[in-house]
Protein backbone atom coordinates (compact mmCIF):
# COMPACT_ATOMS: atom_id res chain seq x y z
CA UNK A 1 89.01 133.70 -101.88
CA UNK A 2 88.07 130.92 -99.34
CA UNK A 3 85.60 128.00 -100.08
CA UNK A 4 84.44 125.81 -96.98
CA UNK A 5 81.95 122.79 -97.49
CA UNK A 6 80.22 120.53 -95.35
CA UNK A 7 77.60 117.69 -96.32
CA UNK A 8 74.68 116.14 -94.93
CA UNK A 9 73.21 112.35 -95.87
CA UNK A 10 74.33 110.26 -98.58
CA UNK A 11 77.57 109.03 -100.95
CA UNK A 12 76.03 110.49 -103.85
CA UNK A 13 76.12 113.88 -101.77
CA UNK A 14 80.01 112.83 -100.95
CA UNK A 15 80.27 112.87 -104.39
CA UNK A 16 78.23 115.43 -105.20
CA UNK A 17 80.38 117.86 -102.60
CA UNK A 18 83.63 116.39 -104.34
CA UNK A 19 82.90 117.44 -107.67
CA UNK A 20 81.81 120.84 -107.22
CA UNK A 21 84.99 121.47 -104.45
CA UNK A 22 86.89 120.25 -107.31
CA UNK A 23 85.51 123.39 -109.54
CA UNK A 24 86.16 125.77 -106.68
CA UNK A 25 89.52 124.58 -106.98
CA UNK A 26 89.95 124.82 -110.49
CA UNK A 27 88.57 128.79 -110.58
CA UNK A 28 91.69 129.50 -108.18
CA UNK A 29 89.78 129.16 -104.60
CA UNK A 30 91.03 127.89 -101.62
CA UNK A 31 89.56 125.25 -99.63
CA UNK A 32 88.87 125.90 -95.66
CA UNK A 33 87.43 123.43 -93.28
CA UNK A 34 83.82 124.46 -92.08
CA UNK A 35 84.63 125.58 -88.80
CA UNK A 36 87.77 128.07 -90.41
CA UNK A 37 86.88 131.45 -91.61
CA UNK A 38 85.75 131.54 -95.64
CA UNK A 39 84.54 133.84 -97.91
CA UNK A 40 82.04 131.00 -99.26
CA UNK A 41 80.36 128.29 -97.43
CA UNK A 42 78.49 125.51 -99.06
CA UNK A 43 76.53 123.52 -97.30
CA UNK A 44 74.97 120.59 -99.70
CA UNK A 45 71.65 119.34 -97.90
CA UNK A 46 69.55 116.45 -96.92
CA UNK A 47 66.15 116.02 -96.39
CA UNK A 48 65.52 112.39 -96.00
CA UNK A 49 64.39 113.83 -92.86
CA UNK A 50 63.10 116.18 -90.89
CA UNK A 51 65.99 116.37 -88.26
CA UNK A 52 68.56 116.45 -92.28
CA UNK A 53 66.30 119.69 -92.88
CA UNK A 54 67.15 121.05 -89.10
CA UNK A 55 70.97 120.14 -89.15
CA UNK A 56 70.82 121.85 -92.73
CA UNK A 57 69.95 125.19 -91.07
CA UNK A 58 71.79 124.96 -88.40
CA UNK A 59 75.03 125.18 -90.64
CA UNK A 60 73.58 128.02 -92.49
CA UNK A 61 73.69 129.90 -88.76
CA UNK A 62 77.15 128.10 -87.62
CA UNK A 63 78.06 129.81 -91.14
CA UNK A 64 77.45 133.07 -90.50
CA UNK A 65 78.81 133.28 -87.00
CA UNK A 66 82.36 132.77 -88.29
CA UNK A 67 81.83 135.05 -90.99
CA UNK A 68 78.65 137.21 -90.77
CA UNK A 69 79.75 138.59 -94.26
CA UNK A 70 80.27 135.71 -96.14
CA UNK A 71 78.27 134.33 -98.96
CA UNK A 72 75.98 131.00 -98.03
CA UNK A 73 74.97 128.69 -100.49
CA UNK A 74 72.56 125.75 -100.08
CA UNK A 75 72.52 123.47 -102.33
CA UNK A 76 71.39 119.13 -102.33
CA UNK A 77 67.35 117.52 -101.74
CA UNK A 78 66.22 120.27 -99.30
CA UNK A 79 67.20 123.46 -101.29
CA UNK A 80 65.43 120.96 -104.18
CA UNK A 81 62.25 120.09 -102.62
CA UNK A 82 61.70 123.11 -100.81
CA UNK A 83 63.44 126.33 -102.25
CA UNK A 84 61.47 129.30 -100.99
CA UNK A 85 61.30 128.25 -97.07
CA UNK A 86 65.32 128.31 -97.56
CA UNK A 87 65.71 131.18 -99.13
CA UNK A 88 63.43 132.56 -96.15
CA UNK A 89 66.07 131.20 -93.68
CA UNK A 90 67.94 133.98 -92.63
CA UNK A 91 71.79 134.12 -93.89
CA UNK A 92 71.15 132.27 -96.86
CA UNK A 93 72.68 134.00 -100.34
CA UNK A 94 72.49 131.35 -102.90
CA UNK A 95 70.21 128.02 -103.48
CA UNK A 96 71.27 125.25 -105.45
CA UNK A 97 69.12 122.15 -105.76
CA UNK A 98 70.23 118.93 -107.18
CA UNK A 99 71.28 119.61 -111.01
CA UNK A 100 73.43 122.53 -112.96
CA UNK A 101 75.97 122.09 -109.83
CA UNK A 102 78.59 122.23 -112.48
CA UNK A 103 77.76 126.26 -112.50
CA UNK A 104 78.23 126.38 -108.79
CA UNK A 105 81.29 128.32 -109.34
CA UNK A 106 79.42 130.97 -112.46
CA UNK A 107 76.92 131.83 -109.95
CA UNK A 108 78.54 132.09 -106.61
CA UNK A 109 80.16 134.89 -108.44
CA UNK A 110 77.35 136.37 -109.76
CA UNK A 111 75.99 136.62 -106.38
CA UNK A 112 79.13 137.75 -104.69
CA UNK A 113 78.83 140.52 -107.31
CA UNK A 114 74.70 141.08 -106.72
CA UNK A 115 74.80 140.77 -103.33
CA UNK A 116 71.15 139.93 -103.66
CA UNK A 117 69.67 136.02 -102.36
CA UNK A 118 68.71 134.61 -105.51
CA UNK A 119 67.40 130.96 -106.18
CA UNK A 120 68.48 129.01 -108.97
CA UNK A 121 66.12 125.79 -108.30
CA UNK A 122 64.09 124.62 -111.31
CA UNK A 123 61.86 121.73 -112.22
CA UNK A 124 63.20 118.19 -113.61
CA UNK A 125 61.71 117.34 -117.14
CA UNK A 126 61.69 113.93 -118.71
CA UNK A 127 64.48 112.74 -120.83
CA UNK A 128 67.28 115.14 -119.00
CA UNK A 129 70.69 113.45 -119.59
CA UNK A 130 72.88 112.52 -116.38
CA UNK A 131 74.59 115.71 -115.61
CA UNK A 132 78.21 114.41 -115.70
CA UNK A 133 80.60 115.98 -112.91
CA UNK A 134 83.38 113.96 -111.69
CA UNK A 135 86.07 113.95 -109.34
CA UNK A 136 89.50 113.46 -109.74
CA UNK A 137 90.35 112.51 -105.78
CA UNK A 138 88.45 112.26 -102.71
CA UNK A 139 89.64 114.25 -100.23
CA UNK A 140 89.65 112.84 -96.21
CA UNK A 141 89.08 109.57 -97.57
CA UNK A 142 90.83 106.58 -98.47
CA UNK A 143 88.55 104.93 -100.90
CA UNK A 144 86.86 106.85 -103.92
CA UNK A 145 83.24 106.99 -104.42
CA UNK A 146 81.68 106.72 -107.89
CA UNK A 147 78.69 108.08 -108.93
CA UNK A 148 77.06 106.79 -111.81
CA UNK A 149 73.18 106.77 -111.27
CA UNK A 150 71.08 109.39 -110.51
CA UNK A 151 67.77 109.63 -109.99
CA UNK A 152 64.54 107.33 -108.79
CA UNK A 153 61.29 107.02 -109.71
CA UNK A 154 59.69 103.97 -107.35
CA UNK A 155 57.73 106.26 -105.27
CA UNK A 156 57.91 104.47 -101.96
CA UNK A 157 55.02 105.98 -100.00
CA UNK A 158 57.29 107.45 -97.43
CA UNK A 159 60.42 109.34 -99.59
CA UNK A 160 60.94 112.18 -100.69
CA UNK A 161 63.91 111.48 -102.91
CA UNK A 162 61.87 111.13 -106.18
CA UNK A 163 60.75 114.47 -105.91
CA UNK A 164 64.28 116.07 -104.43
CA UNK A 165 66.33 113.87 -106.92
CA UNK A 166 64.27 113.50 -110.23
CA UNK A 167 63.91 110.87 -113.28
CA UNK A 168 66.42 107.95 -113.66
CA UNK A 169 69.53 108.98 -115.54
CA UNK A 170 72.14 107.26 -115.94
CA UNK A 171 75.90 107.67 -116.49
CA UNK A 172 77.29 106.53 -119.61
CA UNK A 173 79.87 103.53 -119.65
CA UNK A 174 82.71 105.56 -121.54
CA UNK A 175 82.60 108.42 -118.64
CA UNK A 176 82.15 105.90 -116.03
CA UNK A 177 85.40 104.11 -117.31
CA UNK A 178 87.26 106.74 -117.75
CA UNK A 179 86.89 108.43 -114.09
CA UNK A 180 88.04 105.18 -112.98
CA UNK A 181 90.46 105.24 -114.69
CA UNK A 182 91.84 108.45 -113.49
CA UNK A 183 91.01 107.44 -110.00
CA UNK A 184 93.71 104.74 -110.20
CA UNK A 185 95.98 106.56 -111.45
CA UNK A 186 95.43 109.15 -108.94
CA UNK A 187 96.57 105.91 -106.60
CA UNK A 188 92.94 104.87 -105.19
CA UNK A 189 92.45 101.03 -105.45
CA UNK A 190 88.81 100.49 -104.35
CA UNK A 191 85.83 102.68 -105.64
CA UNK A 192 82.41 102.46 -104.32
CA UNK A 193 79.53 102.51 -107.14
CA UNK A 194 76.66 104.57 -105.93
CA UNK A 195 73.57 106.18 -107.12
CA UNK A 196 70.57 107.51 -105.83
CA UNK A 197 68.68 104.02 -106.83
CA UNK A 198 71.72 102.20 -108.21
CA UNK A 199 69.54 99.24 -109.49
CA UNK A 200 67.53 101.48 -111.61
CA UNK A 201 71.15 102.11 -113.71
CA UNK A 202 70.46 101.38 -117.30
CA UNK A 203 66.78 101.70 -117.47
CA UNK A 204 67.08 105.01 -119.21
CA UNK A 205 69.61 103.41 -121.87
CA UNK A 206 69.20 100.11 -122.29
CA UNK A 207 71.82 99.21 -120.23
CA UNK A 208 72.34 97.31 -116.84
CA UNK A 209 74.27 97.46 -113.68
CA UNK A 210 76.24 94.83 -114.66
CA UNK A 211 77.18 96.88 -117.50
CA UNK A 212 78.76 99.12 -115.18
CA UNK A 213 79.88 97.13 -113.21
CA UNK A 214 82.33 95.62 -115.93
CA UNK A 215 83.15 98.97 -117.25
CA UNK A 216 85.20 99.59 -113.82
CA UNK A 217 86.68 95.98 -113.06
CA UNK A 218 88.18 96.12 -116.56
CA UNK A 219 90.24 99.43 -115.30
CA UNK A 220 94.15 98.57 -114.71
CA UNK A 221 95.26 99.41 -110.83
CA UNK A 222 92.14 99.00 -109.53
CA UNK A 223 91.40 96.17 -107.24
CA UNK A 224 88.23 96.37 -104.96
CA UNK A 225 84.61 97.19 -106.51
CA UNK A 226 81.82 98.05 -103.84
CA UNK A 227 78.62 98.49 -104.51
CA UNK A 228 75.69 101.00 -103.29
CA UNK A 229 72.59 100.19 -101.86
CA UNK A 230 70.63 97.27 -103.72
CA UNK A 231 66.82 96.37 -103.94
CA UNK A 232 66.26 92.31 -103.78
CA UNK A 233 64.32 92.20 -106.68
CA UNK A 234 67.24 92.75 -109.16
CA UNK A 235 69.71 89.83 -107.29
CA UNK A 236 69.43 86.65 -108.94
CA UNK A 237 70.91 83.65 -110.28
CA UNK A 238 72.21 85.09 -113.61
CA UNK A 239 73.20 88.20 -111.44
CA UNK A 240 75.25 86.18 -108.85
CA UNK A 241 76.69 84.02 -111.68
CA UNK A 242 78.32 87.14 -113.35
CA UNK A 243 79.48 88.42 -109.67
CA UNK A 244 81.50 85.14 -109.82
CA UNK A 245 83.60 86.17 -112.78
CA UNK A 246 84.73 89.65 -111.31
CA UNK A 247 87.02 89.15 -108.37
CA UNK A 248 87.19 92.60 -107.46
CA UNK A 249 83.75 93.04 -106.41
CA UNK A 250 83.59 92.86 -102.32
CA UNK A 251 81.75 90.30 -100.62
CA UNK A 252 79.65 93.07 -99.19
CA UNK A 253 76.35 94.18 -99.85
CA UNK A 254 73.86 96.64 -98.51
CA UNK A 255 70.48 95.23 -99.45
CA UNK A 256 67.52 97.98 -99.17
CA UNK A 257 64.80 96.13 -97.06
CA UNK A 258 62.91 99.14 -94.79
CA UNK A 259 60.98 96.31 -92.89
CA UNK A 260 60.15 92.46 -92.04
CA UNK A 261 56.49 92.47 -92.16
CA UNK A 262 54.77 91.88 -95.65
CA UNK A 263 52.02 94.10 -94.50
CA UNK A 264 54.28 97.42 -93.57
CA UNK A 265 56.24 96.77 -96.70
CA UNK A 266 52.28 96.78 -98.70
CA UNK A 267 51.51 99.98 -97.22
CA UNK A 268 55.59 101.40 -97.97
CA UNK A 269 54.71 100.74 -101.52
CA UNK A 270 58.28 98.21 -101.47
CA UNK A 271 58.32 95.94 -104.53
CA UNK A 272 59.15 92.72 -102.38
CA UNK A 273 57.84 90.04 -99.60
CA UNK A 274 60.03 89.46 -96.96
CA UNK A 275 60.06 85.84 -98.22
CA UNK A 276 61.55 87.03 -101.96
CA UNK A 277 63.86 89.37 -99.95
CA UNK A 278 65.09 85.60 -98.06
CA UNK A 279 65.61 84.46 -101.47
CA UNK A 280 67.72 87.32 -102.51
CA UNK A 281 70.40 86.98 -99.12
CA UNK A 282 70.54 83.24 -99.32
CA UNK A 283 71.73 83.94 -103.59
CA UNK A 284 74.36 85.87 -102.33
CA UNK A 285 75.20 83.71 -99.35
CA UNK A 286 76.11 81.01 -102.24
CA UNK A 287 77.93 83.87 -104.07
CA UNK A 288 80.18 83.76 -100.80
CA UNK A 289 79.10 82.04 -97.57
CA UNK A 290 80.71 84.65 -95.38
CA UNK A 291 79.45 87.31 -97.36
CA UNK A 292 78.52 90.49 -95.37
CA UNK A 293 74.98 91.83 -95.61
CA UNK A 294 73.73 95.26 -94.32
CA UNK A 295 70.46 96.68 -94.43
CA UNK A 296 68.41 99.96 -93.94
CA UNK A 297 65.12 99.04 -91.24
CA UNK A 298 62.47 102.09 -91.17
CA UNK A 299 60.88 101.69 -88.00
CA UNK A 300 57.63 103.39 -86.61
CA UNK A 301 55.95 103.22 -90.07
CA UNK A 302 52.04 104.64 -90.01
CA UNK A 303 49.62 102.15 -88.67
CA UNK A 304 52.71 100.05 -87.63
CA UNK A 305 51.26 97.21 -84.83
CA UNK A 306 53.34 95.62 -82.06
CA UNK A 307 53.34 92.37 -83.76
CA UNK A 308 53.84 93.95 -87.16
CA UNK A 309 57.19 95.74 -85.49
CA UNK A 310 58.33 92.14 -83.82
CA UNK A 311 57.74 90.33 -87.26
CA UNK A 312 60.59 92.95 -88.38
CA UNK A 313 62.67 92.07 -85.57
CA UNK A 314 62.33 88.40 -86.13
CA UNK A 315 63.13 88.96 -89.44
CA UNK A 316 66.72 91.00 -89.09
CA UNK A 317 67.49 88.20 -86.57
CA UNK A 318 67.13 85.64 -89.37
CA UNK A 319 68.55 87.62 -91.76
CA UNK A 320 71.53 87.44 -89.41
CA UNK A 321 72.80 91.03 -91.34
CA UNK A 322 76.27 92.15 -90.70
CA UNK A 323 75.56 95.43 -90.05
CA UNK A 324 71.66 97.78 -89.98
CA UNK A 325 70.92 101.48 -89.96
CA UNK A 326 68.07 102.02 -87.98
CA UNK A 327 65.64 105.09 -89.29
CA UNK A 328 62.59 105.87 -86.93
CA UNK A 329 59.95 107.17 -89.57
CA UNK A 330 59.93 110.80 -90.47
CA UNK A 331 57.13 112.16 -92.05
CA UNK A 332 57.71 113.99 -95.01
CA UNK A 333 55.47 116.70 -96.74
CA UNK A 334 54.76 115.85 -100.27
CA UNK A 335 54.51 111.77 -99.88
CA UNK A 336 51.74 109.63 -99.41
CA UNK A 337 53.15 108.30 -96.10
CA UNK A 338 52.17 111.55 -94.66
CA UNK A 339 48.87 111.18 -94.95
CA UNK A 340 47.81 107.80 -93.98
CA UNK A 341 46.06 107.33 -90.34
CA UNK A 342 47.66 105.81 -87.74
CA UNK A 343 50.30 108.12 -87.32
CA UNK A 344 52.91 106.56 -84.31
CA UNK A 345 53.77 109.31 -81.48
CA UNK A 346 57.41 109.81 -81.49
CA UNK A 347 57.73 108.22 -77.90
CA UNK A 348 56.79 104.50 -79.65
CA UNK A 349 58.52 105.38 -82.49
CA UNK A 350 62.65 106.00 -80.83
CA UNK A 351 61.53 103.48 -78.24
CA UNK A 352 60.99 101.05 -81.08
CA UNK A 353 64.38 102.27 -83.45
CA UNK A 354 66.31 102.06 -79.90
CA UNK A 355 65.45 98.39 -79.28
CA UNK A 356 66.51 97.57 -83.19
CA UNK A 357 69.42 99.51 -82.56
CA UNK A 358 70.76 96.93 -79.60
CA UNK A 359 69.96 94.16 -82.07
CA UNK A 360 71.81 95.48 -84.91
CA UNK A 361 74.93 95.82 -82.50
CA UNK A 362 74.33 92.24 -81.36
CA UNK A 363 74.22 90.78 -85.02
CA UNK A 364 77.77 93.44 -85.94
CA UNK A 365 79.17 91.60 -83.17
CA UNK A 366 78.18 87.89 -84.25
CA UNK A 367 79.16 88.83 -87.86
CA UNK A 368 82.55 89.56 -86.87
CA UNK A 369 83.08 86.85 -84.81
CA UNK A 370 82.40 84.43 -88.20
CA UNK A 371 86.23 85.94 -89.62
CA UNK A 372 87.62 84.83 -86.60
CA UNK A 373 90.38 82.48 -88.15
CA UNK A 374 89.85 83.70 -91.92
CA UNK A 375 92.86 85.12 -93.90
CA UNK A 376 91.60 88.71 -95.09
CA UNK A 377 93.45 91.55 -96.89
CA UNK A 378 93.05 94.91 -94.88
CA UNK A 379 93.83 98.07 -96.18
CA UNK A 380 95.76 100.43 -93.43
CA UNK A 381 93.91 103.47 -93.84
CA UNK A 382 93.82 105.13 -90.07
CA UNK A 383 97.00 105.53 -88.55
CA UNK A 384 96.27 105.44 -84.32
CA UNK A 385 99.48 105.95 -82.97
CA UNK A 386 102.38 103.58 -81.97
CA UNK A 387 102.32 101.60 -85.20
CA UNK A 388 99.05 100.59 -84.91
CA UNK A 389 96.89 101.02 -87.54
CA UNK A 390 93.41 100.02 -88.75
CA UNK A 391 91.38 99.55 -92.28
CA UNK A 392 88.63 96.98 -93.50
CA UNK A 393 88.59 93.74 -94.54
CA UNK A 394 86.41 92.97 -98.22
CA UNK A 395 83.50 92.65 -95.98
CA UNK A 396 83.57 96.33 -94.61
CA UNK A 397 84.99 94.70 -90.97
CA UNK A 398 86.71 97.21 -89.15
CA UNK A 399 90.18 95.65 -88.28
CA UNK A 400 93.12 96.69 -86.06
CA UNK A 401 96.73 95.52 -86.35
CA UNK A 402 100.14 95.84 -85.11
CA UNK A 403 102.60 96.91 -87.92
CA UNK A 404 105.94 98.49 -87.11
CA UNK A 405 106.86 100.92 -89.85
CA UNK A 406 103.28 100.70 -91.52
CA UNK A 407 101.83 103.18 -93.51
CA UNK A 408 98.09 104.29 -94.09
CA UNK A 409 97.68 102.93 -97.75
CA UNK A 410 99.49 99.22 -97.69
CA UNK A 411 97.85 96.51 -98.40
CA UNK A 412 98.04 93.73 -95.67
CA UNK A 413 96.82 90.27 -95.75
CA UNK A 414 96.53 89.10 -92.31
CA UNK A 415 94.92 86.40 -90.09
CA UNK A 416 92.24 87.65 -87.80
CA UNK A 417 92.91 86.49 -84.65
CA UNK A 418 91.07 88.67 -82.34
CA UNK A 419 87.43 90.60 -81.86
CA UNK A 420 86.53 92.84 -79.65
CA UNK A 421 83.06 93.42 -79.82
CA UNK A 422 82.79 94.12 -83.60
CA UNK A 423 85.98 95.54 -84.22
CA UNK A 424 88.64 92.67 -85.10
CA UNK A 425 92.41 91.90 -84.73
CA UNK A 426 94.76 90.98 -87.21
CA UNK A 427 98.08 89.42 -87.21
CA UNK A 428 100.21 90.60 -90.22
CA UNK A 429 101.20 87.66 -92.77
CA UNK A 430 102.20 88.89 -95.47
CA UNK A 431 103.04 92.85 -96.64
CA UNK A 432 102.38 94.04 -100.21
CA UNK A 433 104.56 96.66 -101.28
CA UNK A 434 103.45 100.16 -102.07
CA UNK A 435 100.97 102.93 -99.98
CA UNK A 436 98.69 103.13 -102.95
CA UNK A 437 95.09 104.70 -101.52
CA UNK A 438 92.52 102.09 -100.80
């Protein structure tokens, strides 16, 4: 029997897809890339928006063209949040929401035995415990992702991901350290913590992120920490001070901010002013002064002016990010978002993502022009032919290089000598032995 996967949105769905592969594996399946003929294709969903709900069953149809007589599951946020328009879609066998994926494998066999669609979606309750799958590689990728959060219950006026993704739960440190752990031994040597609202690790426990945090720089082999997407509220002094003492931890960090104007982020329901989210970049600009920020920027927000939209773009500017993902607003059923007057036509609303868009690349490009000069390790992870190679630097900087007899995996310090546009050059200095995943 044949398994095939393919996943829509987030790390934690990365993960997510891992971990259940991994079980497929483990019953004595084989694995088969999406576009290969399989006896079983899962396709784990997103629905941050409406266009992650289209692509979603558009797979489900791409499925069953290769194999009109395979078996389809859905699983992820859409088959969560809304389970009887996809079993409706035509093709679809199976549909998996967001917990029990650790009896993927117990009921894709049940239904290849039924042969009848059948939902097994059910309703989070209070005081559920993380469901703890793990991974013991990450296949197609060179660095391992971590999940250790899941969960989020801040209710921004525009997501959905409370209701596809449930209560906070979080991971406990012992299972945390020990899939790190087996990670490096595997041979990875940089995992990337993430959660569906990482900062919110703990608050089921009594715990922090820090906690966590510690829990994987202690692990022997490993040697780069990055971390998931961050709200502003949680960085401060004491936070930055601890950074300090763990070297491992990248000088990268994606810092949640949805908008520049203290009157969109009012109506978002977002915790923050622009002014406290300032704050929060210029603590971690004295963590590192070249430290690399990235952000997510939700344009096209209900009842969002022209000068409201230009206070965002003044803001990113300042903010001088290293990298954005633009989102034009999508308005999803359920949230309060999708209510409010003042809906933007979808003309305004791309016009407005585009033009944020051409700044972000601007910034990328300014960003990497600041390591012009620096000495940064790079990992060789893509191998592009004719010995050259390229990886990232700590700050998530794409980087090039020239290596004769390189292999994907080594660890290079180099000097950057060169950008073009935001993709940098580096001139070997000195090799580290080994081809140890990174």
């Amino acid at each position: 029997m044949k398994v095939a996967f393919t996943t829509l949105g987030c790390k934690v769905n990365q993960y997510d897809t891992e971990a259940m592969l991994e079980l497929f594996v483990k019953a004595g399946y084989e694995v088969a890339a999406f576009d290969e003929p399989a006896d079983v294709y899962v396709i784990n969903t997103c629905t941050v928006t409406a266009q992650g709900d289209r692509k979603s069953r558009q797979m489900v149809r791409r499925a069953k063209r290769i194999n009109p007589k395979s078996l389809v599951v859905v699983a992820g946020c859409y088959a969560q949040t809304a389970p009887q328009e996809v079993m409706a879609v035509d093709g679809v066998d199976l549909v998996l929401g967001t917990e029990n994926r650790g009896r993927v494998v117990e009921w894709v066999e049940e239904a290849l035995r039924e042969r009848t669609p059948m939902s097994r979606v059910r309703a989070f309750e209070r005081g559920e415990a993380f469901e703890d799958l793990s991974i013991a590689s990450h296949e197609g990728f060179s660095r391992a992702v971590l999940k250790i959060q899941e969960g989020c219950e801040n209710y921004c006026t525009y997501c959905i991901i409370p209701f596809a993704r449930g209560p906070v739960r979080s991971r406990p440190i012992p299972s945390i350290r020990e899939e790190a752990r087996r990670l490096a031994e595997a041979g990875y040597r940089e995992v990337v913590l993430t959660g569906i609202h990482l900062t919110s690790y703990g608050r089921d426990t009594g715990g922090t992120l820090m906690d966590a945090i510690r829990a994987v720089h202690d692990v022997e082999g490993l040697q780069r920490i990055r971390l998931g997407s961050l709200e502003p509220l949680m960085i401060s002094e004491d936070f930055v001070n601890s950074l300090k003492e763990l070297p491992k931890v990248c000088p990268h960090f994606h810092l949640s901010m949805q908008s520049g104007s203290a009157a969109v982020l009012k109506r978002m329901n977002r915790r923050y002013t622009p002014e406290e989210y300032a704050g929060a970049a210029e603590l971690l600009r004295a963590f590192d002064p070249l430290v690399a920020l990235s952000t997510d920027v939700l344009t096209g927000f209900p009842m969002e002016s022209e000068a409201e939209f230009d206070e965002t773009c003044a803001f990113v500017e300042r903010m001088a990010f290293s990298r954005i993902h633009v989102f034009p607003f999508s308005a999803r059923q359920g949230t309060a978002a999708a209510k409010m007057k003042g809906q933007l036509d979808k003309k305004t609303k791309e016009a407005r993502a585009a033009k944020l868009i051409r700044l972000g690349e601007c910034l990328e490009r300014e960003y990497a022009g600041k390591l012009l000069g620096t000495r940064q390790t790079v990992v060789l992870e893509e191998d592009l032919g004719n010995d050259r190679f390229s990886g990232c630097t700590p700050q998530y900087v794409k980087t090039e290089v020239q290596l004769a007899g390189g292999r994907s995996g080594q660890l290079l310090d180099v000097l950057i000598t060169g950008a073009a546009g935001a993709v940098l050059e580096g001139t070997p200095l000195t090799k580290i032995a080994g081809a140890a995943k990174i």
